[in-house]
PDB file of N, CA and C in Angstrom:
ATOM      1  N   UNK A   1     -12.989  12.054  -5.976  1.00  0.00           N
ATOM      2  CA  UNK A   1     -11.728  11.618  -6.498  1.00  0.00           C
ATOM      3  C   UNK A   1     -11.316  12.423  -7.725  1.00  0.00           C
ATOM      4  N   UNK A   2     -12.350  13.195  -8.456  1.00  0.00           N
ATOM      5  CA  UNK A   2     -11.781  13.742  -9.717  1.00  0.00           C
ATOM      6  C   UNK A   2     -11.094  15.064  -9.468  1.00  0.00           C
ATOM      7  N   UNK A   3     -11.121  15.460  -8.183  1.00  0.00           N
ATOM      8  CA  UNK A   3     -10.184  16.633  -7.666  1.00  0.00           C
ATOM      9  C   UNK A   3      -8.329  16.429  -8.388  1.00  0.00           C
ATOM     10  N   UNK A   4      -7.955  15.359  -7.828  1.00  0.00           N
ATOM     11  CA  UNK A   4      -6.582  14.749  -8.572  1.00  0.00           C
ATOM     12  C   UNK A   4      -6.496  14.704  -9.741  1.00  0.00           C
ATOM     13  N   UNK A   5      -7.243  14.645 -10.855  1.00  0.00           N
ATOM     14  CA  UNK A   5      -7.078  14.589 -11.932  1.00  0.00           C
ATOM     15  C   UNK A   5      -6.591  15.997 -12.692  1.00  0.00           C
ATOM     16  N   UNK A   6      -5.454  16.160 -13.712  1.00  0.00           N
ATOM     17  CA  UNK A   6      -4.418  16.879 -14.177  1.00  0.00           C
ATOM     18  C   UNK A   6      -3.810  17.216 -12.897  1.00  0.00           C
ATOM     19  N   UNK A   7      -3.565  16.530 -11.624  1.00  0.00           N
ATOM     20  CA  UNK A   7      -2.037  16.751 -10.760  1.00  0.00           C
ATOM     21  C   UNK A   7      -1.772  15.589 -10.840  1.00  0.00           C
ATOM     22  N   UNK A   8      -0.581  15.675 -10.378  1.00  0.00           N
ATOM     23  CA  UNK A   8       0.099  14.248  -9.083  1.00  0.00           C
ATOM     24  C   UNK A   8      -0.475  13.412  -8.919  1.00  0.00           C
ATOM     25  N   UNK A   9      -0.707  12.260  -8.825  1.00  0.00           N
ATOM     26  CA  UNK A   9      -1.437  11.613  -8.234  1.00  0.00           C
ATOM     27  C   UNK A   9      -0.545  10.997  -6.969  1.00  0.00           C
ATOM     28  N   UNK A  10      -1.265  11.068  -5.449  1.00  0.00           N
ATOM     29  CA  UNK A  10      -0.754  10.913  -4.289  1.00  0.00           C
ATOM     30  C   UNK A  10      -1.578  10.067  -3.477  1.00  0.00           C
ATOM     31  N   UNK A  11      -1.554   8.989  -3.416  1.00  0.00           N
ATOM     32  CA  UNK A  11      -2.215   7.791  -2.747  1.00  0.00           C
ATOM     33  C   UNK A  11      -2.108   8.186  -1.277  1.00  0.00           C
ATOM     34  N   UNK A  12      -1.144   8.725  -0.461  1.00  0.00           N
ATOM     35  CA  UNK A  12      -0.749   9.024   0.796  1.00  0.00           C
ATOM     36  C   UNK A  12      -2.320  10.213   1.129  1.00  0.00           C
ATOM     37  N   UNK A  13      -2.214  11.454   0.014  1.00  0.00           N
ATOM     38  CA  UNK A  13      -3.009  12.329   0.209  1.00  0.00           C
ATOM     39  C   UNK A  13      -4.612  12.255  -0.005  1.00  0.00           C
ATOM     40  N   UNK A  14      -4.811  11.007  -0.925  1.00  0.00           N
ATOM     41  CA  UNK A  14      -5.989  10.566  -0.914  1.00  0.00           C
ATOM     42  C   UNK A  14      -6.455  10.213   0.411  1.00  0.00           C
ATOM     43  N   UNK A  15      -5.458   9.194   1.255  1.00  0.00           N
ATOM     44  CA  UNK A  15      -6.107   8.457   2.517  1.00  0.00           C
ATOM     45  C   UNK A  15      -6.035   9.490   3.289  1.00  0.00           C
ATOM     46  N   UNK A  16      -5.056  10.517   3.308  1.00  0.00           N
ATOM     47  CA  UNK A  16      -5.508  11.718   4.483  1.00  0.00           C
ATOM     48  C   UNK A  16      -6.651  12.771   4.418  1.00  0.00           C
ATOM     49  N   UNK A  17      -6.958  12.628   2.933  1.00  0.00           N
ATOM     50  CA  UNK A  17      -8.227  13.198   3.079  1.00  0.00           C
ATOM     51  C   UNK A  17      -9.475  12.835   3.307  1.00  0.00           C
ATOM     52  N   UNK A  18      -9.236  11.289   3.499  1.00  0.00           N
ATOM     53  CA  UNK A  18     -10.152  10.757   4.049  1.00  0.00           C
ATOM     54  C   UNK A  18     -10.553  10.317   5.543  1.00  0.00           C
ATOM     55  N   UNK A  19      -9.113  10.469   5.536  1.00  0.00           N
ATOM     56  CA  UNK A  19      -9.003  10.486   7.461  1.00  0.00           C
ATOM     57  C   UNK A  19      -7.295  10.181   7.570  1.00  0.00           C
ATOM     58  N   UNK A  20      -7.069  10.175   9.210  1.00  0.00           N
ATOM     59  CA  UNK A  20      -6.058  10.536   9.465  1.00  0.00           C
ATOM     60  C   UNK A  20      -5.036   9.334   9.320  1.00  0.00           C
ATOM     61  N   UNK A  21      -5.745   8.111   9.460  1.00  0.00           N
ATOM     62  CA  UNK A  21      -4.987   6.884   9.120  1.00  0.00           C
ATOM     63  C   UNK A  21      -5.588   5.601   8.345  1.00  0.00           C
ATOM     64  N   UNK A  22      -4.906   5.351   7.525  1.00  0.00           N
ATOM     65  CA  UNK A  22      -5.166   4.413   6.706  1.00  0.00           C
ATOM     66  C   UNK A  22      -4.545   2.784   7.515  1.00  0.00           C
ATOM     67  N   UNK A  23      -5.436   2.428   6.839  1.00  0.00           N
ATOM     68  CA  UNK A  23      -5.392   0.639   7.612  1.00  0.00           C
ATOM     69  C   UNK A  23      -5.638  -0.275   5.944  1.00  0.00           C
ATOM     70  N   UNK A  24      -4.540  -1.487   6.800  1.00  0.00           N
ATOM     71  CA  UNK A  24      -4.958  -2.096   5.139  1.00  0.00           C
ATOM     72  C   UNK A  24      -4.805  -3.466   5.736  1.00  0.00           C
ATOM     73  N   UNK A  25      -5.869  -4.423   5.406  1.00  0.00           N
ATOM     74  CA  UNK A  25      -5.425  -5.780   5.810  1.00  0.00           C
ATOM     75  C   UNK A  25      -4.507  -6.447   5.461  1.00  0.00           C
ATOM     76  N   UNK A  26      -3.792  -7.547   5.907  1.00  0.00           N
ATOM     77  CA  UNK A  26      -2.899  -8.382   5.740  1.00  0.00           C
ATOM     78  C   UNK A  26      -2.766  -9.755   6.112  1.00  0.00           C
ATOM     79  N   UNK A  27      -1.954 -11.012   5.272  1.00  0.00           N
ATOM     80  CA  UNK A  27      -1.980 -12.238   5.648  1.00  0.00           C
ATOM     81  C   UNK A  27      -0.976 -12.724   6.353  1.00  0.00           C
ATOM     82  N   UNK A  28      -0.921 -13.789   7.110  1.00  0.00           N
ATOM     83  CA  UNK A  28       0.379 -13.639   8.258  1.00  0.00           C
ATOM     84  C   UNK A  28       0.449 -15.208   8.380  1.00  0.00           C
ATOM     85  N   UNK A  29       1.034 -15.684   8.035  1.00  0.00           N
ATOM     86  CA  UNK A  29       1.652 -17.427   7.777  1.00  0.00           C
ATOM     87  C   UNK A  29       2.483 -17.856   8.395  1.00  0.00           C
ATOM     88  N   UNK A  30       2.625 -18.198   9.316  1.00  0.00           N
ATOM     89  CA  UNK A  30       3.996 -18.755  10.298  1.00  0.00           C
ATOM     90  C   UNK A  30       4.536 -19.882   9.301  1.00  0.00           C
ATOM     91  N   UNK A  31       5.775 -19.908   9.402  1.00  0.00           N
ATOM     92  CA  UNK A  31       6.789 -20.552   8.190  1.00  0.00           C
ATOM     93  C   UNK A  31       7.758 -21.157   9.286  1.00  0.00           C
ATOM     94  N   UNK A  32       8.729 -22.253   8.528  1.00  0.00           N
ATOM     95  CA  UNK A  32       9.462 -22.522   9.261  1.00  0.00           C
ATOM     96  C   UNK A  32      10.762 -21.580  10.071  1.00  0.00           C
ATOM     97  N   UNK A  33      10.820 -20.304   9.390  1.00  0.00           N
ATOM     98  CA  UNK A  33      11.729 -19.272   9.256  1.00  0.00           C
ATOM     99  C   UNK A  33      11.122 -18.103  10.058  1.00  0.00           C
ATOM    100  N   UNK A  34       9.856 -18.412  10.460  1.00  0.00           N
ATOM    101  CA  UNK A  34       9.344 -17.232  11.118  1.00  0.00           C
ATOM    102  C   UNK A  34       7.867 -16.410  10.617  1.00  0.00           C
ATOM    103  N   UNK A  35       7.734 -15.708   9.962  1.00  0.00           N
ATOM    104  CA  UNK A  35       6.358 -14.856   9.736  1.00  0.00           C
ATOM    105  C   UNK A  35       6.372 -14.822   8.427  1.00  0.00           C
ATOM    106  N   UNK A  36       5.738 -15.118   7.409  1.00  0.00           N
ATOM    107  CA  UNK A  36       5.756 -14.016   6.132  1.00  0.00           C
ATOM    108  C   UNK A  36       4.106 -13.533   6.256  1.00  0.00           C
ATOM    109  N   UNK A  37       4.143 -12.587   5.740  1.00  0.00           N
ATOM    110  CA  UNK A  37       3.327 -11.714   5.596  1.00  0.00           C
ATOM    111  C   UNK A  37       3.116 -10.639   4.494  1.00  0.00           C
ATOM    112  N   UNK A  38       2.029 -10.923   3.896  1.00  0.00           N
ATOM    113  CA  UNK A  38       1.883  -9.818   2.794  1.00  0.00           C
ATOM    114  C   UNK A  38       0.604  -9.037   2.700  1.00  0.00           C
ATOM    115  N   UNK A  39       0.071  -8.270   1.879  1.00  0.00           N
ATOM    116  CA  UNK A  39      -0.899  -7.621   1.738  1.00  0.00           C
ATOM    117  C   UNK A  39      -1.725  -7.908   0.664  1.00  0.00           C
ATOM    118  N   UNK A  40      -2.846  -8.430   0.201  1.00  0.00           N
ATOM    119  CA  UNK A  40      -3.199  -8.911  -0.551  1.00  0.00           C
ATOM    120  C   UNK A  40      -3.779  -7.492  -1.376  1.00  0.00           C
ATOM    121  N   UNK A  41      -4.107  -6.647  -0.613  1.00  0.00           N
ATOM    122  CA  UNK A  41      -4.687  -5.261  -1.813  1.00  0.00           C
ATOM    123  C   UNK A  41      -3.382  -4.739  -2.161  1.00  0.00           C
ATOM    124  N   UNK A  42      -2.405  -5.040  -2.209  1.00  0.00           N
ATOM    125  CA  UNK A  42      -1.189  -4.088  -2.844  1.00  0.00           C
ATOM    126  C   UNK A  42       0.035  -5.208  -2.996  1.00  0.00           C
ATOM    127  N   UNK A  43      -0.765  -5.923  -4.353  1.00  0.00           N
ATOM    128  CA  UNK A  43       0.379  -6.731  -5.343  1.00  0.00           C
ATOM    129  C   UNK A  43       1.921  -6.959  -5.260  1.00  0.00           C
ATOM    130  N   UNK A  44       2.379  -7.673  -4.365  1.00  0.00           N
ATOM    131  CA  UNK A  44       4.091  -7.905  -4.783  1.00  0.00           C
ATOM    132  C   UNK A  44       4.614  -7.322  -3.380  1.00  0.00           C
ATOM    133  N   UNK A  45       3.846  -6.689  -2.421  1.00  0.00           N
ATOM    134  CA  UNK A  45       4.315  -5.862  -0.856  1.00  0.00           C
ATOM    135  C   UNK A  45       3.556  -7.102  -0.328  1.00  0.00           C
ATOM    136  N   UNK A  46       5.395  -7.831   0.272  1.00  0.00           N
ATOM    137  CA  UNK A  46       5.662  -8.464   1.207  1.00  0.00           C
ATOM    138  C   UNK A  46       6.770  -8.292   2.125  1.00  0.00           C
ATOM    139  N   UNK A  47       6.668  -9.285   3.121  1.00  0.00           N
ATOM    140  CA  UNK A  47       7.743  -9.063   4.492  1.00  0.00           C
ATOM    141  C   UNK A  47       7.811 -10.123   4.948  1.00  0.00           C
ATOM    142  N   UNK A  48       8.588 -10.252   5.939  1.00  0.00           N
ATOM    143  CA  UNK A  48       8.593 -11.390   7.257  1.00  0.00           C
ATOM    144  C   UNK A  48       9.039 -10.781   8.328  1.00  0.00           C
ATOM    145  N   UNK A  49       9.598 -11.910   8.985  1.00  0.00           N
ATOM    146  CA  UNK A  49       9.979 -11.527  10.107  1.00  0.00           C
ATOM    147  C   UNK A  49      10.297 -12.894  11.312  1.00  0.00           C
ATOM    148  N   UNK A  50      11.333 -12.509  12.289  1.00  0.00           N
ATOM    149  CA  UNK A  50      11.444 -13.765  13.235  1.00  0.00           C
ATOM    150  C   UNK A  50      10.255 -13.908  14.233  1.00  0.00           C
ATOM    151  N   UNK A  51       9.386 -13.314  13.990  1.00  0.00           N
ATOM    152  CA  UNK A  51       8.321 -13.027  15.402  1.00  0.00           C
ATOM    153  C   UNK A  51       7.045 -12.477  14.421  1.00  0.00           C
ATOM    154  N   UNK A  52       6.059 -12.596  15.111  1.00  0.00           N
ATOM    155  CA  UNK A  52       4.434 -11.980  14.602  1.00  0.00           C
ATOM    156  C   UNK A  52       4.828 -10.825  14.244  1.00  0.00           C
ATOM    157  N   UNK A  53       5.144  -9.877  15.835  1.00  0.00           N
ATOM    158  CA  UNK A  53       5.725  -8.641  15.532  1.00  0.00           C
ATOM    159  C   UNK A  53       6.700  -7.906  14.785  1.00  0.00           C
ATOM    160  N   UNK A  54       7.559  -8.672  14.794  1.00  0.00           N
ATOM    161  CA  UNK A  54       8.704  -8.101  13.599  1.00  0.00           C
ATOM    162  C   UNK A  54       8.230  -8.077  12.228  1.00  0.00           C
ATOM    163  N   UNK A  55       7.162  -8.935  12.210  1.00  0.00           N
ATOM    164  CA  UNK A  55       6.937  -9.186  10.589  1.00  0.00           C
ATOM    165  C   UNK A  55       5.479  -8.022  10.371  1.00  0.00           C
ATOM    166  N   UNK A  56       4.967  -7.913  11.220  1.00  0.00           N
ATOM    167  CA  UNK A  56       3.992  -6.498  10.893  1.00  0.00           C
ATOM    168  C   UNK A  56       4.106  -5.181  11.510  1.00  0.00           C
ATOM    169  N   UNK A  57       5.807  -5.096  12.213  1.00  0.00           N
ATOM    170  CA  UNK A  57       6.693  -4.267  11.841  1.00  0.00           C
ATOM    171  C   UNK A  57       6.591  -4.008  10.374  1.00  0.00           C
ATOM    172  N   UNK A  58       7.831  -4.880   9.923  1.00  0.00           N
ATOM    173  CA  UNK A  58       8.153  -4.897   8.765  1.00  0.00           C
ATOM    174  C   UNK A  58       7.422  -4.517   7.567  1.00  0.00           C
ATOM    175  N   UNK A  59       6.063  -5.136   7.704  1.00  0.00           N
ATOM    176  CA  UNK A  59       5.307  -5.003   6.478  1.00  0.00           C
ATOM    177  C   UNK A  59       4.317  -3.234   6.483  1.00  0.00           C
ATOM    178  N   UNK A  60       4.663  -2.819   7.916  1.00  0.00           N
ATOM    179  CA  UNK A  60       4.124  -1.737   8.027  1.00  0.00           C
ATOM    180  C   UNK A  60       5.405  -0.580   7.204  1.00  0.00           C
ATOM    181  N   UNK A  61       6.380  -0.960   7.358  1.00  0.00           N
ATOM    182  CA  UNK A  61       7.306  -0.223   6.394  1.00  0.00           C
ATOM    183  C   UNK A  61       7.519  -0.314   5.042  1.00  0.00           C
ATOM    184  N   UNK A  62       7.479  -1.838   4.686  1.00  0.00           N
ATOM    185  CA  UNK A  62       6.868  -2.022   3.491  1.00  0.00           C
ATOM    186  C   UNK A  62       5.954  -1.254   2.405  1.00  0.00           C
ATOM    187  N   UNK A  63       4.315  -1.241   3.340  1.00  0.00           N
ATOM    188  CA  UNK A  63       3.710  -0.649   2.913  1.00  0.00           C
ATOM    189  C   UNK A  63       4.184   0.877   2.459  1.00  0.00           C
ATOM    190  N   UNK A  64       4.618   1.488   3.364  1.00  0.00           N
ATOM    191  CA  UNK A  64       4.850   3.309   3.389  1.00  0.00           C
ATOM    192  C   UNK A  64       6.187   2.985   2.001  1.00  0.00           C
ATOM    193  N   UNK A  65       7.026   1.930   1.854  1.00  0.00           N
ATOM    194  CA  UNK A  65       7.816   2.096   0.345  1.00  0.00           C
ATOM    195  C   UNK A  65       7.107   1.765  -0.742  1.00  0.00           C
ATOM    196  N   UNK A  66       6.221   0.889  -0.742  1.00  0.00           N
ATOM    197  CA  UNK A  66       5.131   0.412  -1.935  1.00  0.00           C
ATOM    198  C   UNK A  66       4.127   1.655  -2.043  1.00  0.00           C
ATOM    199  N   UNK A  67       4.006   2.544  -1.404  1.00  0.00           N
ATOM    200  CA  UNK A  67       3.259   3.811  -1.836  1.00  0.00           C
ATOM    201  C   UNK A  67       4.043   4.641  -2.215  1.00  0.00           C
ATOM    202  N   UNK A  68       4.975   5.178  -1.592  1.00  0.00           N
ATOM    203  CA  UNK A  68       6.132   6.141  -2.575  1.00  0.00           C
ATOM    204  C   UNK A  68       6.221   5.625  -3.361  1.00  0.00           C
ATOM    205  N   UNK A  69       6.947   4.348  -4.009  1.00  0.00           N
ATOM    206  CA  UNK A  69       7.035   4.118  -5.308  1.00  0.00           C
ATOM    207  C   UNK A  69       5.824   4.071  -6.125  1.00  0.00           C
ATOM    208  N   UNK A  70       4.492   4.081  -5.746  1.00  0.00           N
ATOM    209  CA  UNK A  70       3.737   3.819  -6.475  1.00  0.00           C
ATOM    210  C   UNK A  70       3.375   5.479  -6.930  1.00  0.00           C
ATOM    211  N   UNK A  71       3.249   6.473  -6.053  1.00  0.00           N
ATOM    212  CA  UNK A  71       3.344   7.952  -6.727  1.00  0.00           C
ATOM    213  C   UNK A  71       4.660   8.200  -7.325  1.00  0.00           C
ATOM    214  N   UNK A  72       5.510   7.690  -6.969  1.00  0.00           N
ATOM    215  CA  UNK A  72       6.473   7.737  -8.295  1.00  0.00           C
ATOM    216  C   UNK A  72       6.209   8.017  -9.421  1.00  0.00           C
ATOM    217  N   UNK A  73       5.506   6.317  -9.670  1.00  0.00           N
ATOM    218  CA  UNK A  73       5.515   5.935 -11.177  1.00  0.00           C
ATOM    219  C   UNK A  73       4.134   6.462 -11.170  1.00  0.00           C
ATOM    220  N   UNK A  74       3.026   6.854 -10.623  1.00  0.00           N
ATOM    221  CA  UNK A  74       1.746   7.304 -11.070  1.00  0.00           C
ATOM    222  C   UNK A  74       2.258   8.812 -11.357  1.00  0.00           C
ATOM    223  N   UNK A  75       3.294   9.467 -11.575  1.00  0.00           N
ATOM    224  CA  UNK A  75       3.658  11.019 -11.424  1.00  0.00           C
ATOM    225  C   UNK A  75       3.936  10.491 -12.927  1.00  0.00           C
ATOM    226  N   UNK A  76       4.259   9.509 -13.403  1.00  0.00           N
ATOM    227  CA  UNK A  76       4.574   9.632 -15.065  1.00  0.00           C
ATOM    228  C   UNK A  76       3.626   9.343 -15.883  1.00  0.00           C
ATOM    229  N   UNK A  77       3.373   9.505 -17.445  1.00  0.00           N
ATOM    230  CA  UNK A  77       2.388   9.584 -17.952  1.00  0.00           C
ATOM    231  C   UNK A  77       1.409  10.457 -17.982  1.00  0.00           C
ATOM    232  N   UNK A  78       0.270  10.350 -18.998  1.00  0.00           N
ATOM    233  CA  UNK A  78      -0.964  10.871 -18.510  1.00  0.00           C
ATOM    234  C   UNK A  78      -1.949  10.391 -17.666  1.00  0.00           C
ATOM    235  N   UNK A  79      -2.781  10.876 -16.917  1.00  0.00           N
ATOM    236  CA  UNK A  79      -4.051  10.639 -16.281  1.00  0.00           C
ATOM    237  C   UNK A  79      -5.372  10.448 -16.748  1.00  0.00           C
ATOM    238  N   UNK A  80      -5.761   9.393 -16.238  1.00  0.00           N
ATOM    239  CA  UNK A  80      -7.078   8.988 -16.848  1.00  0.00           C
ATOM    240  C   UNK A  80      -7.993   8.507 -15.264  1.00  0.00           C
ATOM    241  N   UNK A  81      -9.222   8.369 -15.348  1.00  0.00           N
ATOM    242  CA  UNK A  81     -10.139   8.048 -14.231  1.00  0.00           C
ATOM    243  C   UNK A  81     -10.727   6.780 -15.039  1.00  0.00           C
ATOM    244  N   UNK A  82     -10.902   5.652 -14.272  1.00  0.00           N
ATOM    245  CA  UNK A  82     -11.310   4.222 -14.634  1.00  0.00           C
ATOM    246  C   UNK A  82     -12.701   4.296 -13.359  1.00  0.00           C
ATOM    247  N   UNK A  83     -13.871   4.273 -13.967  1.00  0.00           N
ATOM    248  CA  UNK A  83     -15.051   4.366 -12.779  1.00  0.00           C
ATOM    249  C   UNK A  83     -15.625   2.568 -13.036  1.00  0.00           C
ATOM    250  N   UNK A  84     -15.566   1.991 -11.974  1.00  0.00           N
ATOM    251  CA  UNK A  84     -16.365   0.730 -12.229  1.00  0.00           C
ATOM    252  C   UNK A  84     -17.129   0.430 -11.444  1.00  0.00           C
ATOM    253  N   UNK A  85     -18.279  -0.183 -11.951  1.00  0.00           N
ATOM    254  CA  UNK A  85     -19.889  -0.685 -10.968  1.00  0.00           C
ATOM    255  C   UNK A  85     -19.510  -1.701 -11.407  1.00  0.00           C
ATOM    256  N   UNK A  86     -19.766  -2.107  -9.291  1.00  0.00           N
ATOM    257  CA  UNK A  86     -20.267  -3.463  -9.453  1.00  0.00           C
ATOM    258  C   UNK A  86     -21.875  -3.755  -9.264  1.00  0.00           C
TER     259      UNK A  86
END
């Protein structure tokens, strides 16, 4: 991971260098309105939907805008590496 450090930081390019597709779990709640669904590893990226499918549609697009914006704002500032053991 310390390859990224003084560039960009690119969450997209991290997971491709780790392989070709990234997978991320998600919670899926039937509501009276239909699906909501969110992602519990990536704070505040949620969706729904009228159907199972529409809603992890949805949250699959979700995701791909909650990562652009997140190299967005990781493109400002300086860079630092946070290493933690558990």
């Amino acid at each position: 991971m310390a390859s990224f450090l003084g560039r960009g930081f690119d969450s997209r390019r991290l997971h491709q260098e780790s392989s070709m597709e990234s997978r991320y779990f998600v919670s899926l709640q039937k509501t009276d309105e239909g699906y909501s669904v969110w992602v519990p590893g990536l704070p505040g990226c949620a969706s729904q939907g009228m159907t199972e499918q529409e809603a992890l549609d949805n949250i699959r697009d979700a995701i791909q805008e909650y990562l652009t914006v997140a190299d967005e704002l990781a493109g400002q500032g300086e860079k630092r590496e946070v290493v933690l053991q558990r």
